[in-house]
N, C-alpha and C. Protein backbone atom coordinates (compact mmCIF):
# COMPACT_ATOMS: atom_id res chain seq x y z
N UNK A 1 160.48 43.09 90.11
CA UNK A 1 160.41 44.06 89.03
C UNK A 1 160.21 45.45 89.59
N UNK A 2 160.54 46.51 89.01
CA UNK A 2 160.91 48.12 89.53
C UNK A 2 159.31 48.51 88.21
N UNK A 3 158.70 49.49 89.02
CA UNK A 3 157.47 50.25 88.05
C UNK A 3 158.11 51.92 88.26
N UNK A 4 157.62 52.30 87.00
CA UNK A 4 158.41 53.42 87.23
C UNK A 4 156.71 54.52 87.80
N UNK A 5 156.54 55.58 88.74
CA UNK A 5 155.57 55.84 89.62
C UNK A 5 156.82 57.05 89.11
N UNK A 6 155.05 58.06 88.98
CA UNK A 6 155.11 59.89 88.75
C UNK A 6 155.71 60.25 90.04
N UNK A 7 156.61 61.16 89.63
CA UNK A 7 157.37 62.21 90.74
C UNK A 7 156.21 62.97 91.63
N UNK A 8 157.03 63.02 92.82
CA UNK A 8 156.58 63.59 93.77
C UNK A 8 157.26 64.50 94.81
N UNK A 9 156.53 66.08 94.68
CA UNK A 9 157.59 66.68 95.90
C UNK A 9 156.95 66.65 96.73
N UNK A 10 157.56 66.68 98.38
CA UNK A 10 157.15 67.00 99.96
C UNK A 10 158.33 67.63 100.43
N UNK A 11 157.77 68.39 101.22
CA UNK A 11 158.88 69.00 102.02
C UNK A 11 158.20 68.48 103.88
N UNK A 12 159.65 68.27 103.90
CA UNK A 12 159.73 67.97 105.80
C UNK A 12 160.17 68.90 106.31
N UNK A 13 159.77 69.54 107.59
CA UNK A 13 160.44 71.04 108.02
C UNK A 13 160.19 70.70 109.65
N UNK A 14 160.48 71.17 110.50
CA UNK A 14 160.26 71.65 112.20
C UNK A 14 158.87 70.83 112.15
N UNK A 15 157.77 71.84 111.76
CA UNK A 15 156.48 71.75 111.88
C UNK A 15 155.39 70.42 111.00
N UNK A 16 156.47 70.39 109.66
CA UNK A 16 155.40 68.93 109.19
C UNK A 16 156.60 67.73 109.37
N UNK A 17 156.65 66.96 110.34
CA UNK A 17 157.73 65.80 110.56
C UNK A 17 157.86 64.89 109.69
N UNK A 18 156.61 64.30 108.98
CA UNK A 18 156.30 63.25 108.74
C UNK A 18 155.53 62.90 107.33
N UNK A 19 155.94 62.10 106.86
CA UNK A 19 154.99 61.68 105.39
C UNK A 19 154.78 60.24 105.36
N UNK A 20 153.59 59.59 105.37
CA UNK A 20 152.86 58.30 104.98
C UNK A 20 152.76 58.32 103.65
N UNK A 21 153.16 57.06 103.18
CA UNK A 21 153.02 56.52 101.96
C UNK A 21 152.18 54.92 101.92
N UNK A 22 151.46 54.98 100.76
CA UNK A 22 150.51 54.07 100.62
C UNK A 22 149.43 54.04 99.99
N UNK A 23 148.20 53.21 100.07
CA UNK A 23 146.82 53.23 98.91
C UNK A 23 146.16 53.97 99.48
N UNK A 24 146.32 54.14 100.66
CA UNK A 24 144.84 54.83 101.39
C UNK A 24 145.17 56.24 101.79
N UNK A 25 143.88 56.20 101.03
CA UNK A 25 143.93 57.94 100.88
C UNK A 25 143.78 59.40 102.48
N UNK A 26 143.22 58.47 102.98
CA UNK A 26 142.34 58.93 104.20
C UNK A 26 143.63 59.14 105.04
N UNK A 27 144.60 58.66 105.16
CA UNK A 27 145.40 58.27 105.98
C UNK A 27 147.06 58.81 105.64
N UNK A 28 147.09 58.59 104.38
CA UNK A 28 148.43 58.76 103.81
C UNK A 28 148.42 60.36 102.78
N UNK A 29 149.67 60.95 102.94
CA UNK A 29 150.13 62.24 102.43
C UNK A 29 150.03 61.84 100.98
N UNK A 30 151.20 61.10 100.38
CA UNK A 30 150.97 60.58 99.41
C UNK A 30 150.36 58.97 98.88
N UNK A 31 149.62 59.20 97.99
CA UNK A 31 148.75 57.80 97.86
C UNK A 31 148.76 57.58 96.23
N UNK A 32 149.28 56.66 96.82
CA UNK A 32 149.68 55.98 95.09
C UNK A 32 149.05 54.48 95.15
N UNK A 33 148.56 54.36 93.55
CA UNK A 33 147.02 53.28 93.54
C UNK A 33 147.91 52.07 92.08
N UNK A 34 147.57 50.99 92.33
CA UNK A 34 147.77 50.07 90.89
C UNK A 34 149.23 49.58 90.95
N UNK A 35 149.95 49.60 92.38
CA UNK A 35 151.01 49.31 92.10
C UNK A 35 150.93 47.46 93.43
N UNK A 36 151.05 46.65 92.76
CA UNK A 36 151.03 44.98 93.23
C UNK A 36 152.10 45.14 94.40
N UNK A 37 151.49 44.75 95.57
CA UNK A 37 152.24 45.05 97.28
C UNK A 37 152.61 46.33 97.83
N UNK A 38 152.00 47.05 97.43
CA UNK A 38 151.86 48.74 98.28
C UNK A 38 150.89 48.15 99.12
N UNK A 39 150.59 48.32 100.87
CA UNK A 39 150.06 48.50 101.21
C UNK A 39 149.41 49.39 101.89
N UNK A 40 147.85 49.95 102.47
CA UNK A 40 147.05 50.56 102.74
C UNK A 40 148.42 52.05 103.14
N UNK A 41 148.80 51.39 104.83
CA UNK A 41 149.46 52.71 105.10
C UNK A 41 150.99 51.87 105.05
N UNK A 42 151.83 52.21 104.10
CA UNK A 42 152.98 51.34 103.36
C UNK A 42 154.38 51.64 104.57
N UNK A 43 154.85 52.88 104.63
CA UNK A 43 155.91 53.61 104.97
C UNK A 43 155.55 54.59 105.67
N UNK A 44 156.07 54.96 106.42
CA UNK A 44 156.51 56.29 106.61
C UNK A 44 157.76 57.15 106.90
N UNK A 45 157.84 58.18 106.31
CA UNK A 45 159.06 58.95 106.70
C UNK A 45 159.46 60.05 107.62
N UNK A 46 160.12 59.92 108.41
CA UNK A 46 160.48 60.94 109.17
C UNK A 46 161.66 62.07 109.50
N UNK A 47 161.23 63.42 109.61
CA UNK A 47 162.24 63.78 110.02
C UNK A 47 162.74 64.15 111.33
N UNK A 48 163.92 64.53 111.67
CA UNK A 48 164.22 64.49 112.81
C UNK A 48 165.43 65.82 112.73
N UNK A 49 164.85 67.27 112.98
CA UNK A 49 165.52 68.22 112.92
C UNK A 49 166.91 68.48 113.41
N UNK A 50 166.63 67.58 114.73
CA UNK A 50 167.50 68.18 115.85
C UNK A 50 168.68 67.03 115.71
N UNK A 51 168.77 65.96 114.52
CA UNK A 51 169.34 64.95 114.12
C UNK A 51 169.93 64.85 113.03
N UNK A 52 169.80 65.93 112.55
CA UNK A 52 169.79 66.32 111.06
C UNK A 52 169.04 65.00 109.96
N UNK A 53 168.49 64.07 110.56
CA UNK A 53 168.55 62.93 109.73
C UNK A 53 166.91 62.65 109.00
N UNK A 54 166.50 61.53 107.91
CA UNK A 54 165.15 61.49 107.79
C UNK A 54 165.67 60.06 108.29
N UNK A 55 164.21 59.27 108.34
CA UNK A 55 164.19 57.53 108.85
C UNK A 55 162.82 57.56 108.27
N UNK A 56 162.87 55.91 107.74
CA UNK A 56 161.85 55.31 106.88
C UNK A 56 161.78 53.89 107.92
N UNK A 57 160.43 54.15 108.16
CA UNK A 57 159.65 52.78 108.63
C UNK A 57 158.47 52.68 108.47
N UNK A 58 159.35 50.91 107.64
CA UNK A 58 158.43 49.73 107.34
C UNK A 58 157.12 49.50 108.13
N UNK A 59 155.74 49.95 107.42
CA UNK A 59 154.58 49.64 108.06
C UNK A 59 153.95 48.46 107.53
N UNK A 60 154.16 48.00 106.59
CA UNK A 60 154.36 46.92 105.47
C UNK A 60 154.36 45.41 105.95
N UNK A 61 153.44 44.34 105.85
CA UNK A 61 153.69 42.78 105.82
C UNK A 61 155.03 42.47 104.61
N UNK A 62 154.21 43.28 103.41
CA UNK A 62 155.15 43.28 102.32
C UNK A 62 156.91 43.52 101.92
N UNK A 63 156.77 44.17 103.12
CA UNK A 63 158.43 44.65 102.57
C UNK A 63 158.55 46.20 102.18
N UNK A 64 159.38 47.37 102.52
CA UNK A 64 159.88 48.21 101.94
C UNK A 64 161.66 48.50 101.64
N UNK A 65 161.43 48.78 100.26
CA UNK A 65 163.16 48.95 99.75
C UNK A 65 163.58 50.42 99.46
N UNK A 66 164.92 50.40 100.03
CA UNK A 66 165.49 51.91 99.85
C UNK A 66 166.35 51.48 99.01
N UNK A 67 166.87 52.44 97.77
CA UNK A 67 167.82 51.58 97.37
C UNK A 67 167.97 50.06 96.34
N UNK A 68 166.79 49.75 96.64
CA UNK A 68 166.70 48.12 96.09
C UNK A 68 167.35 47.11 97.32
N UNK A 69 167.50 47.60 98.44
CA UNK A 69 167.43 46.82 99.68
C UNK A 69 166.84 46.97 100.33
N UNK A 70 165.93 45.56 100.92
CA UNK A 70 164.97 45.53 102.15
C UNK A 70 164.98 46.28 103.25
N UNK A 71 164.20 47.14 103.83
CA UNK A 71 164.61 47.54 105.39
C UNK A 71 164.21 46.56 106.12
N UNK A 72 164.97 46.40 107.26
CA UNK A 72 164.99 45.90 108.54
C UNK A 72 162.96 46.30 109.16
N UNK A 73 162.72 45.57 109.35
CA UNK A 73 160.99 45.39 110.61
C UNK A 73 161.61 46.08 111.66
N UNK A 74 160.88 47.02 112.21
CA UNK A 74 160.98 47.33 112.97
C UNK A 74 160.39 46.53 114.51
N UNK A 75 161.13 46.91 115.93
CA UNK A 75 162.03 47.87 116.06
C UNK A 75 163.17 47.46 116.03
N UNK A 76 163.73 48.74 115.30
CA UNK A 76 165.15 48.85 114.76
C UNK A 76 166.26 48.20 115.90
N UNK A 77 167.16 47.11 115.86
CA UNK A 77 168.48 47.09 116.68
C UNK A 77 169.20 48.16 116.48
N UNK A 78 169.35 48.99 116.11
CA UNK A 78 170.03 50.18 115.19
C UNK A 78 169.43 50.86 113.91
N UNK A 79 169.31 52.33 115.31
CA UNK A 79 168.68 53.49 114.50
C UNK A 79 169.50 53.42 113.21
N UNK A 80 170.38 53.68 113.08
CA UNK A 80 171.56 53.94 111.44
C UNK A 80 170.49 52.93 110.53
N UNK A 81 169.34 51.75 110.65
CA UNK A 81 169.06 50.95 109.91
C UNK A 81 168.11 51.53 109.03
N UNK A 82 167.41 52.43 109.66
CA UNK A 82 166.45 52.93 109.09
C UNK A 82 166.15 54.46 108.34
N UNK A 83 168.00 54.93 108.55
CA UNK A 83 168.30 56.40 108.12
C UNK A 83 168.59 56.63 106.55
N UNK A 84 167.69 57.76 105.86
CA UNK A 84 167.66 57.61 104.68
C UNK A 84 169.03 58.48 104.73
């Protein structure tokens, strides 16, 4: 089942690479609470300037979906697996 979770902006630039997603607050940029298999530190996203690209990795027992498809556990056989 899909929950629908309040919008959120971040910006990724040179200087902030990176955004954690998850329950825990201490740890993660954004922290979102009450949702069944988010874990503590869930995701994270990255950017990669000089790549033009972002990449999302699964920190998760649970599973993370882009799309409504599973990502690949890292580590990746192929970077392209994990490029948003």
């Amino acid at each position: 089942t899909s929950s629908r979770l309040q919008s959120h902006e971040a910006r990724l630039t040179h200087k902030v690479r990176k955004l954690r997603i998850g329950t825990q607050a201490s740890d993660c940029q954004v922290c979102i609470d009450g949702i069944p298999g988010l874990s503590r530190k869930h995701c994270t996203i990255t950017f990669e300037p000089e790549k033009g690209a972002c990449y999302v990795q699964d920190l998760s027992t649970n599973g993370t979906y882009l799309n409504g498809k599973r990502l690949p556990r890292p580590p990746y056989k192929n970077p392209q697996d994990a490029r948003v």
